[in-house]
Protein backbone atom coordinates (compact mmCIF):
# COMPACT_ATOMS: atom_id res chain seq x y z
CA UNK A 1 -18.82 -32.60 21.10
CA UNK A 2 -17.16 -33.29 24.60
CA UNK A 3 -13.75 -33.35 23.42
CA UNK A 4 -14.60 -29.74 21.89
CA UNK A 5 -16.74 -28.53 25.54
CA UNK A 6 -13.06 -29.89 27.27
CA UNK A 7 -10.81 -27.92 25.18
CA UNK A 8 -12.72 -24.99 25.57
CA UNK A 9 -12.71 -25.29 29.39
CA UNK A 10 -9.10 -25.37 29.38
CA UNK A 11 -8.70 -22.62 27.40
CA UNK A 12 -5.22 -21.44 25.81
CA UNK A 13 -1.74 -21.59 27.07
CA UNK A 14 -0.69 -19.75 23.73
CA UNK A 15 -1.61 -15.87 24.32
CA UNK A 16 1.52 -14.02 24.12
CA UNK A 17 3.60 -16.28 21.27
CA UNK A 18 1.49 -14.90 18.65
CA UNK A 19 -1.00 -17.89 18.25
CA UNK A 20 -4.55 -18.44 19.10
CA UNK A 21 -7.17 -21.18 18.85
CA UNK A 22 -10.06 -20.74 17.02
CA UNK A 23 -13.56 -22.53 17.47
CA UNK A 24 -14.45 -23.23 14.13
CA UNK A 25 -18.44 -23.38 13.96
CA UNK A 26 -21.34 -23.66 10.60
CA UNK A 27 -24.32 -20.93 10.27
CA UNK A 28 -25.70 -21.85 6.99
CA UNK A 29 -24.56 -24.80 5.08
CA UNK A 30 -20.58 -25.52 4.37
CA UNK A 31 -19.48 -22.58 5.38
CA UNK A 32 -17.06 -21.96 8.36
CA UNK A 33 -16.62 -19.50 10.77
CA UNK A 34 -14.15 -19.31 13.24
CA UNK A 35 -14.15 -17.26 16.79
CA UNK A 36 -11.47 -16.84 19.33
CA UNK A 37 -11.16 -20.07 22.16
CA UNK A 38 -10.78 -16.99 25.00
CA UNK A 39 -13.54 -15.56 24.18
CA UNK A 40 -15.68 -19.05 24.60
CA UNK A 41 -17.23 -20.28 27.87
CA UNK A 42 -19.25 -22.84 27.30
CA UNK A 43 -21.16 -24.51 24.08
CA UNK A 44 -24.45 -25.54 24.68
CA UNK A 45 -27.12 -27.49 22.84
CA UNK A 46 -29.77 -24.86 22.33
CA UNK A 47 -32.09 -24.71 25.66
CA UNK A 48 -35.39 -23.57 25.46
CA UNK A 49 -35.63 -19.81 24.95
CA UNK A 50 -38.25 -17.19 26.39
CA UNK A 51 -38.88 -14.41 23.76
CA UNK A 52 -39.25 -11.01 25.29
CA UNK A 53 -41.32 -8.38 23.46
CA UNK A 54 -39.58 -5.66 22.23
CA UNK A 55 -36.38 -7.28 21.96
CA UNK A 56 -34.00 -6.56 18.98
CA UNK A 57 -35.20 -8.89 16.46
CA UNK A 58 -31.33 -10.31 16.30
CA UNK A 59 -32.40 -12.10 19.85
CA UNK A 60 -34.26 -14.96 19.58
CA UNK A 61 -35.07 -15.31 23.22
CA UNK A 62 -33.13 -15.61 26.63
CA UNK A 63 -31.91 -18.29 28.34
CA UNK A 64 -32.00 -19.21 31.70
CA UNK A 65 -28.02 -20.87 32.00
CA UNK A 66 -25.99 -21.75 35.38
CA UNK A 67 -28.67 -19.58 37.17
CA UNK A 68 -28.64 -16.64 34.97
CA UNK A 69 -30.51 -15.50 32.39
CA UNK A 70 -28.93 -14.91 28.81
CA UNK A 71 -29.41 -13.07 25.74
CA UNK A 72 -29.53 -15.67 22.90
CA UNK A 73 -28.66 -14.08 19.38
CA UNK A 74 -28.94 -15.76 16.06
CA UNK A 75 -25.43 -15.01 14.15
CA UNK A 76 -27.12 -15.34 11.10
CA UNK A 77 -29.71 -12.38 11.67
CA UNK A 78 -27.35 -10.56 13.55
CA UNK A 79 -24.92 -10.44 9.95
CA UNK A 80 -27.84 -10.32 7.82
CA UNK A 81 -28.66 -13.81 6.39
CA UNK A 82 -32.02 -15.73 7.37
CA UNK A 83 -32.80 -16.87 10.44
CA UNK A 84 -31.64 -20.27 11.63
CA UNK A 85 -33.84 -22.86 11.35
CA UNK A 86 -33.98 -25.99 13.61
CA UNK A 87 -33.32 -23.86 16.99
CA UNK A 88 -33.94 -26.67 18.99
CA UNK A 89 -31.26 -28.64 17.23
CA UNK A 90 -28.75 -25.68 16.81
CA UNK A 91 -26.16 -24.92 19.73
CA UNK A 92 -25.41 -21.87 21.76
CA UNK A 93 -22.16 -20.78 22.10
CA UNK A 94 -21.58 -18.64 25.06
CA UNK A 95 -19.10 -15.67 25.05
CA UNK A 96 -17.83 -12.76 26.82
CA UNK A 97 -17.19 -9.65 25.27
CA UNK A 98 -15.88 -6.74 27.42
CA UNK A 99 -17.20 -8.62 30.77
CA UNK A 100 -20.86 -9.08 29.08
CA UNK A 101 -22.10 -12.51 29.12
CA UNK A 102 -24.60 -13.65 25.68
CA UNK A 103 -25.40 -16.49 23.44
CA UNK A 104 -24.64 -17.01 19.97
CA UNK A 105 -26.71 -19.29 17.91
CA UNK A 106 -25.16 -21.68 15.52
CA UNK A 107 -26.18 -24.25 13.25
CA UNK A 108 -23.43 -26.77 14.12
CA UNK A 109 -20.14 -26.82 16.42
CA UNK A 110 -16.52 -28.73 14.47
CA UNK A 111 -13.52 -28.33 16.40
CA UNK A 112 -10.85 -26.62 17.63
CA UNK A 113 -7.68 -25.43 15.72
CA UNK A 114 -4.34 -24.20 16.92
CA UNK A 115 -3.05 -21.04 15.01
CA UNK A 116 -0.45 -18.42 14.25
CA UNK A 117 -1.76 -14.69 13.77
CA UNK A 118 0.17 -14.24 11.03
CA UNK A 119 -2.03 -16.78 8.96
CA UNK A 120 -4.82 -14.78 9.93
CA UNK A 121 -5.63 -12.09 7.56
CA UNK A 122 -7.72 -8.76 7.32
CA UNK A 123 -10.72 -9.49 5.16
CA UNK A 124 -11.32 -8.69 1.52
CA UNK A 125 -11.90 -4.96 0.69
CA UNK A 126 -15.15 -4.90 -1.84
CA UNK A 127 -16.89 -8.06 -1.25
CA UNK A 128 -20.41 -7.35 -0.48
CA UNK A 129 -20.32 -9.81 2.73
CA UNK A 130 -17.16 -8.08 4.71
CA UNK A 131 -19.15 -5.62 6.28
CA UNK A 132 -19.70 -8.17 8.79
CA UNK A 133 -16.03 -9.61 8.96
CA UNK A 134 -12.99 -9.06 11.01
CA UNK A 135 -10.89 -11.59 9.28
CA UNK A 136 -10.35 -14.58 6.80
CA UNK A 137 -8.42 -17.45 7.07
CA UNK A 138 -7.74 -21.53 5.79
CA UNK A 139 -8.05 -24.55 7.33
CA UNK A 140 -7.69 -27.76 5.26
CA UNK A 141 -7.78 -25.85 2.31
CA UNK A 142 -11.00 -24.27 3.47
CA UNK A 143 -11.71 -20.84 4.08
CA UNK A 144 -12.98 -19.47 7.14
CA UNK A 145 -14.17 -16.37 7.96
CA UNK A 146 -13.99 -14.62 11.63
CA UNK A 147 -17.17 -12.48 12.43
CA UNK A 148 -16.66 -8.62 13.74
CA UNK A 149 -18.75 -9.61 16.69
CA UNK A 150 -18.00 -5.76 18.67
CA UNK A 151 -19.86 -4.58 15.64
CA UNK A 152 -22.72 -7.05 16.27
CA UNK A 153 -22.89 -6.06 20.27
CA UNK A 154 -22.77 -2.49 18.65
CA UNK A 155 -25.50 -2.75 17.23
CA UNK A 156 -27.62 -5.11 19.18
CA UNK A 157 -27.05 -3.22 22.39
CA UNK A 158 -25.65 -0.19 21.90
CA UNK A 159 -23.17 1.44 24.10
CA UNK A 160 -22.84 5.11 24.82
CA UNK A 161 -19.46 6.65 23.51
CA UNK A 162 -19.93 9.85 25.07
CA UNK A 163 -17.15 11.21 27.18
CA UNK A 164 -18.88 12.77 30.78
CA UNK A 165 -19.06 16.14 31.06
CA UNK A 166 -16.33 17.36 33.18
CA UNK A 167 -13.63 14.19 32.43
CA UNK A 168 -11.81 16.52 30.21
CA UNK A 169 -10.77 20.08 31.90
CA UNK A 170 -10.42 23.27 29.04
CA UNK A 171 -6.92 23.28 29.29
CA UNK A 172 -6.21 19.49 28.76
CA UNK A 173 -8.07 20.50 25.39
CA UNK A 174 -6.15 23.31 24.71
CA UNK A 175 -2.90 21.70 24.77
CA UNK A 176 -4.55 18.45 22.70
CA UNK A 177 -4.26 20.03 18.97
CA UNK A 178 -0.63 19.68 18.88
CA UNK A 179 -0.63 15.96 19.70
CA UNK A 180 -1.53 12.57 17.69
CA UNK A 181 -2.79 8.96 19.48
CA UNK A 182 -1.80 5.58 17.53
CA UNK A 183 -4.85 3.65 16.77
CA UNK A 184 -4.57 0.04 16.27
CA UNK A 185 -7.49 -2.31 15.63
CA UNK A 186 -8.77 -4.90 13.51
CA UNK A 187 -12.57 -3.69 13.83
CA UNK A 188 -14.27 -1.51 11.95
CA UNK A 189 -16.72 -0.47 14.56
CA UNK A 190 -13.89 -0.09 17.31
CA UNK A 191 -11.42 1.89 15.46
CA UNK A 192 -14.31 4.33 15.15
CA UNK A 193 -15.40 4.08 19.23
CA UNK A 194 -11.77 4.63 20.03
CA UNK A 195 -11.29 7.48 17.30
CA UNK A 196 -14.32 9.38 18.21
CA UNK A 197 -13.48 9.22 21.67
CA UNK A 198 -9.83 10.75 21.17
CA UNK A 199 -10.94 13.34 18.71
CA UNK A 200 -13.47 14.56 21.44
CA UNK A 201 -10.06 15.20 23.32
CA UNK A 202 -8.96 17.60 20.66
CA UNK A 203 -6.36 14.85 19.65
CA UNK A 204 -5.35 14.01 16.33
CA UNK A 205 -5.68 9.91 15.66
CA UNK A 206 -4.34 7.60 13.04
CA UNK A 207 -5.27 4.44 12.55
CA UNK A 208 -4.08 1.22 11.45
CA UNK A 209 -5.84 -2.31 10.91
CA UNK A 210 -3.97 -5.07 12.83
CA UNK A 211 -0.53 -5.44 14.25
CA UNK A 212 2.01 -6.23 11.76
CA UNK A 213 0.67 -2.66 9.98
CA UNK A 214 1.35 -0.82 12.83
CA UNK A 215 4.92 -2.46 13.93
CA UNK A 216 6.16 -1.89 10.07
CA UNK A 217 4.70 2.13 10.46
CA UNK A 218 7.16 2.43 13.50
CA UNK A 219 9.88 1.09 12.15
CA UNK A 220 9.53 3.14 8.98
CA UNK A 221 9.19 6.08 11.13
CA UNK A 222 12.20 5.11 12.70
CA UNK A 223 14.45 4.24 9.76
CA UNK A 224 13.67 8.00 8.02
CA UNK A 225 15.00 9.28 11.49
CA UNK A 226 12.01 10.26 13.15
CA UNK A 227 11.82 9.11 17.52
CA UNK A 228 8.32 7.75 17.51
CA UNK A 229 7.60 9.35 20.95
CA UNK A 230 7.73 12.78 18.66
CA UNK A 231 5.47 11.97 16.51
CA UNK A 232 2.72 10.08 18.90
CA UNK A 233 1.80 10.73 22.36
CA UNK A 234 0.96 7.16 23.08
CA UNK A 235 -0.31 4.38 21.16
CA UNK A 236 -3.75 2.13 22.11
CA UNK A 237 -3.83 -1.13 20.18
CA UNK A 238 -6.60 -4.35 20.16
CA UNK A 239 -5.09 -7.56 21.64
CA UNK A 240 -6.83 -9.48 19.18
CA UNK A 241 -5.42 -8.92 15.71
CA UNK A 242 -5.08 -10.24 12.31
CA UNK A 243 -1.02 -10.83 11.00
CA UNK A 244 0.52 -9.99 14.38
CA UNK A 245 -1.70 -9.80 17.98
CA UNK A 246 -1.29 -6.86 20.35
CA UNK A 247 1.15 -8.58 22.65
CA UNK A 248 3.57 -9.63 19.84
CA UNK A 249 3.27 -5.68 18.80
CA UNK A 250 4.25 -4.58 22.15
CA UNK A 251 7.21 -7.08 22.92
CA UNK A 252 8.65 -6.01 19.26
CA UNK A 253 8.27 -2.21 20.11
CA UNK A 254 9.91 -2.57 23.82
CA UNK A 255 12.63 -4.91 21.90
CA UNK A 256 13.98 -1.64 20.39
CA UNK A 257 15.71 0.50 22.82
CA UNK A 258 14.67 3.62 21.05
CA UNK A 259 10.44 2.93 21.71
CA UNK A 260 11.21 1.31 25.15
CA UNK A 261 9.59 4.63 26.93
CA UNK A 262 6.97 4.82 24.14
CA UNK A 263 3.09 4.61 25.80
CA UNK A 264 1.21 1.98 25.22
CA UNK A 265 -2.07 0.99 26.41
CA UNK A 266 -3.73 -2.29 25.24
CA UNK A 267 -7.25 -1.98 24.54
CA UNK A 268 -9.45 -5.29 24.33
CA UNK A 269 -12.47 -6.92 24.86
CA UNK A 270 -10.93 -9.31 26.32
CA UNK A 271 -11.34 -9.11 29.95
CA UNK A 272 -10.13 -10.17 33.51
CA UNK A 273 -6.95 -10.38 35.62
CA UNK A 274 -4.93 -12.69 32.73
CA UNK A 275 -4.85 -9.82 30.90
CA UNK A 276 -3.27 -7.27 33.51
CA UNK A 277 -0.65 -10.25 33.98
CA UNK A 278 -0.02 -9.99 30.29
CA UNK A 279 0.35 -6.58 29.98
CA UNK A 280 2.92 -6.53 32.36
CA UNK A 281 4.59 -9.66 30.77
CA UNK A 282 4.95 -7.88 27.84
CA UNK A 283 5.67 -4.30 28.97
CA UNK A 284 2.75 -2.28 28.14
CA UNK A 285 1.93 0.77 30.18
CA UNK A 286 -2.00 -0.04 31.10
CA UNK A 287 -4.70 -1.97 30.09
CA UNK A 288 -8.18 -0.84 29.56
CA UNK A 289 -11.08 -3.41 28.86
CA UNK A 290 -13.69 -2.17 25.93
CA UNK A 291 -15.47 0.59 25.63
CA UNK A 292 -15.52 3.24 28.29
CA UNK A 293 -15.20 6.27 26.35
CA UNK A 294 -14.59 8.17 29.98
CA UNK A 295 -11.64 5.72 31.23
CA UNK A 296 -10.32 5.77 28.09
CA UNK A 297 -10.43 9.79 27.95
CA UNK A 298 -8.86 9.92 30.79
CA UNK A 299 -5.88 8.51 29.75
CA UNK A 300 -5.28 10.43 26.91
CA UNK A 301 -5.74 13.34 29.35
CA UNK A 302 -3.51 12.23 31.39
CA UNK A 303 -0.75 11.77 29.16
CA UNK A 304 -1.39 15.38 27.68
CA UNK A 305 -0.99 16.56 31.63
CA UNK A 306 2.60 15.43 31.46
CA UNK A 307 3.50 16.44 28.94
CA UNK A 308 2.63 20.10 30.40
CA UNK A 309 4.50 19.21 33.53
C-alpha cells in the first residue's frame, strides 16, 4: 500500500504525450475499476465516519481528514450495486473533481498502471451496467472499467446549469442561430451540461464522444474542402478522453496550418495552474474548469461578439 500512497503523491509526468496512469481499485469481488492518478490525492484506510441526517443515501458519513471535513461516498451505491460491507476495513480514496474535495469508498486498493489513451476505449453501447461508465479497458488480460464519476457528483450534489440572467445580452442571441459549437466529451452527463448550456445561447452544438472522434470529423471536414472555422465557431473539448486525450486533440489540430486560428477551449474537471501551463503548451485558446454554465456562456458570447465586429 505505500508504494501505491508514493506514486500517487508524485503524480504524473505523462499529461500531454497521450498517456495516463490509472489507479486500479476492487468494489465488489474480482472486478476492477480504474480512475485517473491526477485526479487522486490521497488513499486512506477508511477513518471513522459521522453520518449526517438527511444526507444522500450515496454518503455514508463524513470524514474529518488533514483538518477538514469530507464527504465519504460508497462507489458501489453511488452506481447502483449494494452497499459495501466491511467499512472499517475498506479504503477511501480521496479525489478532486472541478476543485471539490470527497471520498470514495472502495473495497480494496491494487496498483498503479502506466497507459496510452488510445488503449482506452468508450464503453459498450447496450449493456445494462454502462450507464454508470465512462470507459473500458485491459490490464493483464483483465478488463477494467473506468466509472463516469461527473455523473455520480451530478447526482449526489447537484450543480445548477442555469446561465444568470443578464450574462447573455438579446443581440448576442440574435446573431447565435447562424452558428454551431464543437462538443467533445467522453461523459454522458457533461456533454449534456455543456450542450444545454450552449443551446441556451441560441447556438447550435454537435457532439462527439472522445478525441480521436473528433480529430477524424475535422479532418474529414477538411479533406471534402470545407475550412473548419466555417463550419464551427469554436470547439470545447474534455481533457480526459478515451482513444486520444484533449491535449493530443489540440496539438494535432494546431499541427495543421489550416485549423491553427481555429478556437479552442479545453473544458475539464481537472483543475489548478498545471492545467493553464498545458493549455498554453499545447496551443489552446482558454481553459475553463467544470461546470460554470455562466463562464462558460460567456465565452461562447464572446466569440459570437467578434464575429459581429
Amino acid at each position: 500500500m505505500q508504494n501505491v500512497l508514493d506514486s500517487v503523491n508524485q503524480r504524473t509526468t505523462l499529461v500531454g504525450e497521450n498517456r495516463l496512469e490509472l489507479l486500479l481499485f476492487r468494489v465488489h469481488g474480482s472486478q476492477l475499476y480504474g480512475i485517473n492518478v491526477f485526479k487522486v490525492r490521497e488513499i486512506l484506510q477508511c477513518p471513522n465516519l459521522t453520518h449526517l441526517p438527511g444526507s444522500h443515501p450515496v454518503v455514508r458519513g463524513v470524514a474529518h481528514i488533514r483538518s477538514g471535513t469530507l464527504p465519504i461516498m460508497d462507489i458501489s451505491l453511488a452506481t447502483g450495486n449494494p452497499p459495501l460491507e466491511n467499512v472499517k476495513r475498506a479504503f477511501v480514496i480521496i479525489t478532486e473533481y472541478s476543485g471539490k474535495t470527497q471520498g470514495f469508498l472502495v473495497s480494496g486498493v491494487e496498483r498503479i498502471v502506466n497507459m496510452n489513451w488510445k488503449d482506452i476505449h468508450s464503453s459498450p453501447k447496450g449493456t445494462g451496467r454502462d450507464h454508470y461508465l465512462t470507459a473500458v479497458t485491459e490490464v493483464d488480460g483483465k478488463l477494467v472499467e473506468i466509472i463516469d464519476v461527473e455523473k455520480i457528483l451530478a447526482e449526489v450534489a447537484p450543480i445548477n446549469e442555469e446561465i444568470s440572467e443578464g450574462v447573455i445580452k438579446d443581440e448576442v442571441k440574435a446573431q447565435a442561430a447562424s452558428k454551431r459549437v464543437l462538443i467533445v466529451d467522453d461523459s454522458k452527463i457533461a456533454r449534456k451540461q455543456i450542450s444545454r448550456c450552449v443551446e441556451a445561447v441560441g447556438v447550435e452544438t454537435v457532439l462527439m464522444e472522445d478525441g480521436l472522434q473528433a480529430w477524424e470529423h475535422l479532418q474529414e471536414l477538411e479533406a471534402s474542402g470545407k475550412r473548419v472555422q466555417d463550419e464551427y465557431m469554436m470547439m470545447i473539448s474534455d481533457i480526459e478522453m478515451p482513444e486520444m486525450d484533449g491535449y493530443t486533440l489540440v496539438t494535432s489540430v494546431r499541427s495543421q496550418p489550416t485549423m491553427r486560428d481555429f478556437f479552442i477551449v479545453l473544458h475539464s474537471s481537472l483543475s489548478g495552474v498545471f492545467n493553464k501551463a498545458m493549455v498554453e503548451k499545447v496551443g489552446a485558446n482558454d481553459f475553463i474548469a467544470k461546470f460554470d454554465p455562466d463562464i462558460l456562456a460567456q465565452q461562447v458570447a464572446d466569440q459570437i461578439e467578434k464575429r459581429m465586429q
